[in-house]
PDB file of N, CA and C in Angstrom:
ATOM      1  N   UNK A   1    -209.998  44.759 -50.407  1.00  0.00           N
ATOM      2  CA  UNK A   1    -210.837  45.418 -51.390  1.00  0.00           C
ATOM      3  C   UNK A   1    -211.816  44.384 -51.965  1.00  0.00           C
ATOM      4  N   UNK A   2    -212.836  44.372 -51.681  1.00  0.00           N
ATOM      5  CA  UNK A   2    -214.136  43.712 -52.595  1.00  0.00           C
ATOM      6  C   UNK A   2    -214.097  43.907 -54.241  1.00  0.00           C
ATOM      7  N   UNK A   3    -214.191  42.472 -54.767  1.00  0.00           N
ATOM      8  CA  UNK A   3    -214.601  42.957 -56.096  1.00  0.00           C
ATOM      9  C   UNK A   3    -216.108  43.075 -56.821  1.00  0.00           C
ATOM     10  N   UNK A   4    -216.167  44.213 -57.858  1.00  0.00           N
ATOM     11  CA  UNK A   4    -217.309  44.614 -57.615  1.00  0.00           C
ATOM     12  C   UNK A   4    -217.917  43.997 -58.513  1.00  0.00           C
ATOM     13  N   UNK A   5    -217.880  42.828 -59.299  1.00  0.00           N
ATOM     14  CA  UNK A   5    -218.446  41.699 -60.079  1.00  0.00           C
ATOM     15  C   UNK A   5    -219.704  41.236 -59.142  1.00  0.00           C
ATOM     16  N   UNK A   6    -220.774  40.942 -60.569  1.00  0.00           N
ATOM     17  CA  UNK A   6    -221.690  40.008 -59.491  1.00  0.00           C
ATOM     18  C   UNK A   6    -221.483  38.505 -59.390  1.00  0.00           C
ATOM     19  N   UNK A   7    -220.616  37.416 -59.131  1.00  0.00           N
ATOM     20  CA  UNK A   7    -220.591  36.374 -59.517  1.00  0.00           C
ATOM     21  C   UNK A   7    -221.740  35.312 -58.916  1.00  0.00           C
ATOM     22  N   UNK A   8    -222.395  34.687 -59.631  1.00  0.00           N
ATOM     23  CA  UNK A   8    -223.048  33.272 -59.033  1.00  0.00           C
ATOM     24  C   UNK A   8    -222.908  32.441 -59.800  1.00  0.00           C
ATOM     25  N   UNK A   9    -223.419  30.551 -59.258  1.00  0.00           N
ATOM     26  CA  UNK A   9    -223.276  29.924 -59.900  1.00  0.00           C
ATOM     27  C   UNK A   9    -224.589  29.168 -60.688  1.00  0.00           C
ATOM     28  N   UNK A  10    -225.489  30.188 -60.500  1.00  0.00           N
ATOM     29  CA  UNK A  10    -226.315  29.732 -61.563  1.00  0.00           C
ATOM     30  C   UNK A  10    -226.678  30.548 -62.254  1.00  0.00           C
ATOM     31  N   UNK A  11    -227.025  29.940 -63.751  1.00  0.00           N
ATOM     32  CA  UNK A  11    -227.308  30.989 -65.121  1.00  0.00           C
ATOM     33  C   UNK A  11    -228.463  32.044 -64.967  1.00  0.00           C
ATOM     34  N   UNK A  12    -228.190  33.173 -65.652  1.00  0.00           N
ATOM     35  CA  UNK A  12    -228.705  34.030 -65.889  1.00  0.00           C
ATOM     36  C   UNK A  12    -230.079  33.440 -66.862  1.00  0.00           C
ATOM     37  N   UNK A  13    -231.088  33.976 -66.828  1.00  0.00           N
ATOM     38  CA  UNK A  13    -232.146  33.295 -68.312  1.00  0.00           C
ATOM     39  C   UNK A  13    -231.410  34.054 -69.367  1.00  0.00           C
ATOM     40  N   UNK A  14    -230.601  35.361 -69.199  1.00  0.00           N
ATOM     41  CA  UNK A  14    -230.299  36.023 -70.533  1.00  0.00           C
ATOM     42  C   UNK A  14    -228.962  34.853 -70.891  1.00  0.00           C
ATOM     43  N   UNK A  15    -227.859  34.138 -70.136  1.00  0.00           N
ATOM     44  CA  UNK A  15    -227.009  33.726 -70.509  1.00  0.00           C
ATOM     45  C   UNK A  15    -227.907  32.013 -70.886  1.00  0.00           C
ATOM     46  N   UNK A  16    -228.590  31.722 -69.885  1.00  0.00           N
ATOM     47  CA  UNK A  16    -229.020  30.314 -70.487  1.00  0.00           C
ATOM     48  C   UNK A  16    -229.707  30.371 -72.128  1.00  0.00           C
ATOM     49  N   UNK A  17    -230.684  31.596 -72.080  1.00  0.00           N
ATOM     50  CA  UNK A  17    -230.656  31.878 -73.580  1.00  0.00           C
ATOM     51  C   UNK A  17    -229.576  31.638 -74.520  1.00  0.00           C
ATOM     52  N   UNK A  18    -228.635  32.496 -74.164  1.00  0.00           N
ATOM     53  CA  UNK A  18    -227.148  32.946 -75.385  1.00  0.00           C
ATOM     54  C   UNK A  18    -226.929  31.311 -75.656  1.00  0.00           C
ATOM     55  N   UNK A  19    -226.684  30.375 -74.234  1.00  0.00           N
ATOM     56  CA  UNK A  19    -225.859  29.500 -74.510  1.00  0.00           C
ATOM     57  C   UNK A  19    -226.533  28.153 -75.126  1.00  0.00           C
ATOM     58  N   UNK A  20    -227.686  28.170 -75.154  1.00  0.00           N
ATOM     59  CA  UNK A  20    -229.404  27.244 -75.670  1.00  0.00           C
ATOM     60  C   UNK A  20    -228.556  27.476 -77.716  1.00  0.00           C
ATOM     61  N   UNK A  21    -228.282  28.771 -77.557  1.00  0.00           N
ATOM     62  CA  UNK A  21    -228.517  29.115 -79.078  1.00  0.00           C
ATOM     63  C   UNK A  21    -226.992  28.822 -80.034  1.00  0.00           C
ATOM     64  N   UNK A  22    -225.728  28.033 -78.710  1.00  0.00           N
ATOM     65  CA  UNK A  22    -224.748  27.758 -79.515  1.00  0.00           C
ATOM     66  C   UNK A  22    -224.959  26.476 -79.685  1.00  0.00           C
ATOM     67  N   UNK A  23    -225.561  25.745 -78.900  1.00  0.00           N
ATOM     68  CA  UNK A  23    -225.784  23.996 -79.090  1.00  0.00           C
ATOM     69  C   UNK A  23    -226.202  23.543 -80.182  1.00  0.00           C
ATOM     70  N   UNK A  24    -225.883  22.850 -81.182  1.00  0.00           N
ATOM     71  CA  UNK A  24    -227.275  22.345 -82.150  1.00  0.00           C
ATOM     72  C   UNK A  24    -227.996  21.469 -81.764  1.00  0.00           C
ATOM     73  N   UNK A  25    -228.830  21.830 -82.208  1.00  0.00           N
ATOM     74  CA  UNK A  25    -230.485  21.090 -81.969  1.00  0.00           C
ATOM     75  C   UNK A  25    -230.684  19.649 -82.538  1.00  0.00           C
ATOM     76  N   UNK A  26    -229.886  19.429 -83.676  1.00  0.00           N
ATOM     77  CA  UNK A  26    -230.275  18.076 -84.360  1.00  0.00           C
ATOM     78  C   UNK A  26    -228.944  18.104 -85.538  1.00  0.00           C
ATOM     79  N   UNK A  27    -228.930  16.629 -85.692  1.00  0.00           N
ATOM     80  CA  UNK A  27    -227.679  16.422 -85.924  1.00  0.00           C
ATOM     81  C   UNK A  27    -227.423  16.697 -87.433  1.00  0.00           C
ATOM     82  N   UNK A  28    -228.168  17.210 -87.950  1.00  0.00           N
ATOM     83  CA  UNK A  28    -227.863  17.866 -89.600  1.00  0.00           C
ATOM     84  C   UNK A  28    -227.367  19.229 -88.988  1.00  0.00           C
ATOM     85  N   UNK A  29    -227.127  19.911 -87.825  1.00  0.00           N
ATOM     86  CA  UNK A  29    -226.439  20.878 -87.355  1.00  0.00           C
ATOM     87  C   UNK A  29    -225.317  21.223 -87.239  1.00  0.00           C
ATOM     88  N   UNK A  30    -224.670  19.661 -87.064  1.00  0.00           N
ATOM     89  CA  UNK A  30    -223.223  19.546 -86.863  1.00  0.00           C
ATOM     90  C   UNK A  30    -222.368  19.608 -87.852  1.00  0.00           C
ATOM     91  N   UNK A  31    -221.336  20.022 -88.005  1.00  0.00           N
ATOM     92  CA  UNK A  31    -220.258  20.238 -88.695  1.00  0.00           C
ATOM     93  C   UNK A  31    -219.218  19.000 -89.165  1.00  0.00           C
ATOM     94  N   UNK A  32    -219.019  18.963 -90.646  1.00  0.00           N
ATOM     95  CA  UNK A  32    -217.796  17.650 -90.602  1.00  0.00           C
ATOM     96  C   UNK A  32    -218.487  16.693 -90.360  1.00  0.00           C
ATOM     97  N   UNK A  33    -217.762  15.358 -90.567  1.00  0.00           N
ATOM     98  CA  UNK A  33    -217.548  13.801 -90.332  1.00  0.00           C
ATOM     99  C   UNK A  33    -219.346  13.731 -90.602  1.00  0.00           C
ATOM    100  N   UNK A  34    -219.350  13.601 -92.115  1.00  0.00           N
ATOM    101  CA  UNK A  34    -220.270  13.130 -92.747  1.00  0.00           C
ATOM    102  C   UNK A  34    -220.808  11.743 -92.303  1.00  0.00           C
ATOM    103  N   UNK A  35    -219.514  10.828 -92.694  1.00  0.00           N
ATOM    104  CA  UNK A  35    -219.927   9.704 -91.885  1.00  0.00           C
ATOM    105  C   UNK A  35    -220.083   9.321 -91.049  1.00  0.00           C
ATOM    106  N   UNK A  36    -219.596   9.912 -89.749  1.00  0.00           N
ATOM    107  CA  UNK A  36    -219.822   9.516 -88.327  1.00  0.00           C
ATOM    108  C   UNK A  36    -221.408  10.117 -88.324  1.00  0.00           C
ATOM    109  N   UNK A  37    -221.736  11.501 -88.671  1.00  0.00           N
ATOM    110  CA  UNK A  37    -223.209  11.507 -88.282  1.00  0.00           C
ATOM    111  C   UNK A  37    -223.601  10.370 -89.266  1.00  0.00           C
ATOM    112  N   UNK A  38    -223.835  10.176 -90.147  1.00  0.00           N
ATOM    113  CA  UNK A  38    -224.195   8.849 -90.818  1.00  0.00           C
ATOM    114  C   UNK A  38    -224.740   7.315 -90.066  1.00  0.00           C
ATOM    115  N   UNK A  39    -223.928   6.986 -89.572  1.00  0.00           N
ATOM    116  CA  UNK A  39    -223.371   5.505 -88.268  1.00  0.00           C
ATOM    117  C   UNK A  39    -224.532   6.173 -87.009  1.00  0.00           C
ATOM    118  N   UNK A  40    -224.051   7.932 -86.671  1.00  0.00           N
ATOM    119  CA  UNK A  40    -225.373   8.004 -85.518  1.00  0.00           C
ATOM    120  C   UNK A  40    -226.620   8.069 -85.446  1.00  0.00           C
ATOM    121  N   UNK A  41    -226.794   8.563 -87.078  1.00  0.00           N
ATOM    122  CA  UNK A  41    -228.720   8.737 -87.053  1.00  0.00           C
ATOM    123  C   UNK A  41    -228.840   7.017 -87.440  1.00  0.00           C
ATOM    124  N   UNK A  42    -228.058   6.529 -87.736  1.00  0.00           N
ATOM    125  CA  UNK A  42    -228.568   4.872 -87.625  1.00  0.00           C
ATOM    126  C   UNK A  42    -228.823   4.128 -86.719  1.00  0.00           C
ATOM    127  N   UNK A  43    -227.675   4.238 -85.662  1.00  0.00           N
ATOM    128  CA  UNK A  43    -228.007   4.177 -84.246  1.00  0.00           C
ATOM    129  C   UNK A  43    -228.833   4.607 -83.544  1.00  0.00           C
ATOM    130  N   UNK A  44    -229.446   5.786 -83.974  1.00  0.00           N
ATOM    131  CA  UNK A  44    -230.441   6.500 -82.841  1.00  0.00           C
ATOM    132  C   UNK A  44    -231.873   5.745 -83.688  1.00  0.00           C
ATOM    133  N   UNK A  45    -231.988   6.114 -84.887  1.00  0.00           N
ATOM    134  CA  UNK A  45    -232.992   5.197 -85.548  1.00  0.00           C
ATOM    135  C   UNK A  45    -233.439   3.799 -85.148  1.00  0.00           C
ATOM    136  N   UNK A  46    -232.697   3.011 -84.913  1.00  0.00           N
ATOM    137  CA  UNK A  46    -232.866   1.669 -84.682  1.00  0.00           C
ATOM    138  C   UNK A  46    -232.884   1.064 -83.132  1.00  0.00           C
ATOM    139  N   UNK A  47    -232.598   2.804 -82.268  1.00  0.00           N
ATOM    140  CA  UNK A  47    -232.941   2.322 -81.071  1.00  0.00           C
ATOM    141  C   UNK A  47    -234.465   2.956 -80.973  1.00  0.00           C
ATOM    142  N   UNK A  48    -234.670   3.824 -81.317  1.00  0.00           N
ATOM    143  CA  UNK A  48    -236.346   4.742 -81.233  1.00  0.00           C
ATOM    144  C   UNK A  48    -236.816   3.250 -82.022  1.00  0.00           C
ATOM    145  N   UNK A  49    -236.921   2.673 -83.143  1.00  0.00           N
ATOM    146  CA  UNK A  49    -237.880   1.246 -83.524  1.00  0.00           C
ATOM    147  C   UNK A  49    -238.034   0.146 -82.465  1.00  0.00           C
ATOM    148  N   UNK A  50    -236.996   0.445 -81.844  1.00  0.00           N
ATOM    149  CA  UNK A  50    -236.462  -0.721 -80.618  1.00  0.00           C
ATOM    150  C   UNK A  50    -237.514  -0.193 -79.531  1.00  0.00           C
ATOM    151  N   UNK A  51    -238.067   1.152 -79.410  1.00  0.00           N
ATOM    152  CA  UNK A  51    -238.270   1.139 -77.810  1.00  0.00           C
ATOM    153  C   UNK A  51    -237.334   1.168 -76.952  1.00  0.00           C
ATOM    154  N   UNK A  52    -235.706   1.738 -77.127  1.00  0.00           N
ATOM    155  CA  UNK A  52    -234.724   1.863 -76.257  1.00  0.00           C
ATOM    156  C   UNK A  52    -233.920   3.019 -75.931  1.00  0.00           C
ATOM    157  N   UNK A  53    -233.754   3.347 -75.340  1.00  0.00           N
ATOM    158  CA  UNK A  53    -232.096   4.544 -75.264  1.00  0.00           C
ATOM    159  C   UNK A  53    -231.272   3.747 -76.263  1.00  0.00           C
ATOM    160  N   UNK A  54    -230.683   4.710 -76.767  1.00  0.00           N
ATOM    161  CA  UNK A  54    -229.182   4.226 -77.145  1.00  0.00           C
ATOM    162  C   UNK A  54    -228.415   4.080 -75.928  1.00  0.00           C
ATOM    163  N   UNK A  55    -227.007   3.186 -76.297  1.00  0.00           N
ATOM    164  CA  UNK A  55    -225.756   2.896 -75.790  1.00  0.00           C
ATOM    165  C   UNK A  55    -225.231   4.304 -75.241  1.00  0.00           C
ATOM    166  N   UNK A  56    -224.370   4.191 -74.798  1.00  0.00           N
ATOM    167  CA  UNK A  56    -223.505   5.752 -74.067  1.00  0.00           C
ATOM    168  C   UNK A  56    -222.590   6.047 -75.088  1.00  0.00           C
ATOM    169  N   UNK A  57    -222.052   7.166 -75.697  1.00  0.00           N
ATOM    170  CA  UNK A  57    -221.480   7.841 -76.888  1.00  0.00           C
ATOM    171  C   UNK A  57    -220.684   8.593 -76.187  1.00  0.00           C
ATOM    172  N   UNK A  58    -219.428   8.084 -76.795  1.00  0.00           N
ATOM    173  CA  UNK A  58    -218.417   9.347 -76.618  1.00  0.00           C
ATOM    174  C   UNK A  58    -218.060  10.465 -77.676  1.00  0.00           C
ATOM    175  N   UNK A  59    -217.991  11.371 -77.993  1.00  0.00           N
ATOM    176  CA  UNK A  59    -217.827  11.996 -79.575  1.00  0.00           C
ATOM    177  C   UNK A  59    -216.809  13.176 -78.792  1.00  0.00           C
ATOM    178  N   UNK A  60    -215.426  12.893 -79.555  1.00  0.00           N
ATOM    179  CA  UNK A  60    -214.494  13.564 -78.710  1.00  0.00           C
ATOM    180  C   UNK A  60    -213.616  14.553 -80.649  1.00  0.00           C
ATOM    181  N   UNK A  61    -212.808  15.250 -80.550  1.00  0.00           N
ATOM    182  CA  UNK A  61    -211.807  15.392 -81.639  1.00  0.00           C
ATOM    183  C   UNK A  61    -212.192  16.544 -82.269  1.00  0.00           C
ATOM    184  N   UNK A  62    -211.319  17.014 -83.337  1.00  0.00           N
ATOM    185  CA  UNK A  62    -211.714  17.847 -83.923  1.00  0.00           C
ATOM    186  C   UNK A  62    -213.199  17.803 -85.277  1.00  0.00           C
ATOM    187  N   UNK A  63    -213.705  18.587 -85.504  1.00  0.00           N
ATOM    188  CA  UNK A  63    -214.691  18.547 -86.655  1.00  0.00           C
ATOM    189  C   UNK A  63    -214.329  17.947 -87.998  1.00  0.00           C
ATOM    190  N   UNK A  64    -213.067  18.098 -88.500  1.00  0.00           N
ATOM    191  CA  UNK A  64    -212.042  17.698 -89.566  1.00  0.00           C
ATOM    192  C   UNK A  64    -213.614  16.533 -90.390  1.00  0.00           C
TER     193      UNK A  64
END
């Protein structure tokens, strides 16, 4: 028996939409750990004066 789903593996524009609109955009978006965003807009600040990428970031845990 065939199932009658359409599956593929690339996004829909209606789902790449939906899923564009759970991400935040900028980091006054994020939730919790006042201070960790704190430490990152410093980091990202002082690499944009630099002329650089930042370092590689891991940001793992709950929002708490």
């Amino acid at each position: 028996m065939s199932d009658p789903r359409i599956i593929s593996a690339t996004a829909e524009s209606e789902e790449a939409q939906f899923e564009a609109g759970l991400r935040p955009r900028r980091l006054k978006d994020f939730t919790g750990q006042a201070k960790l965003k704190e430490n990152l807009a410093i980091a990202i600040e002082a690499a944009k004066h630099r002329g650089e990428h930042m370092d590689h970031v891991l940001l793992y845990g709950p929002p708490a």
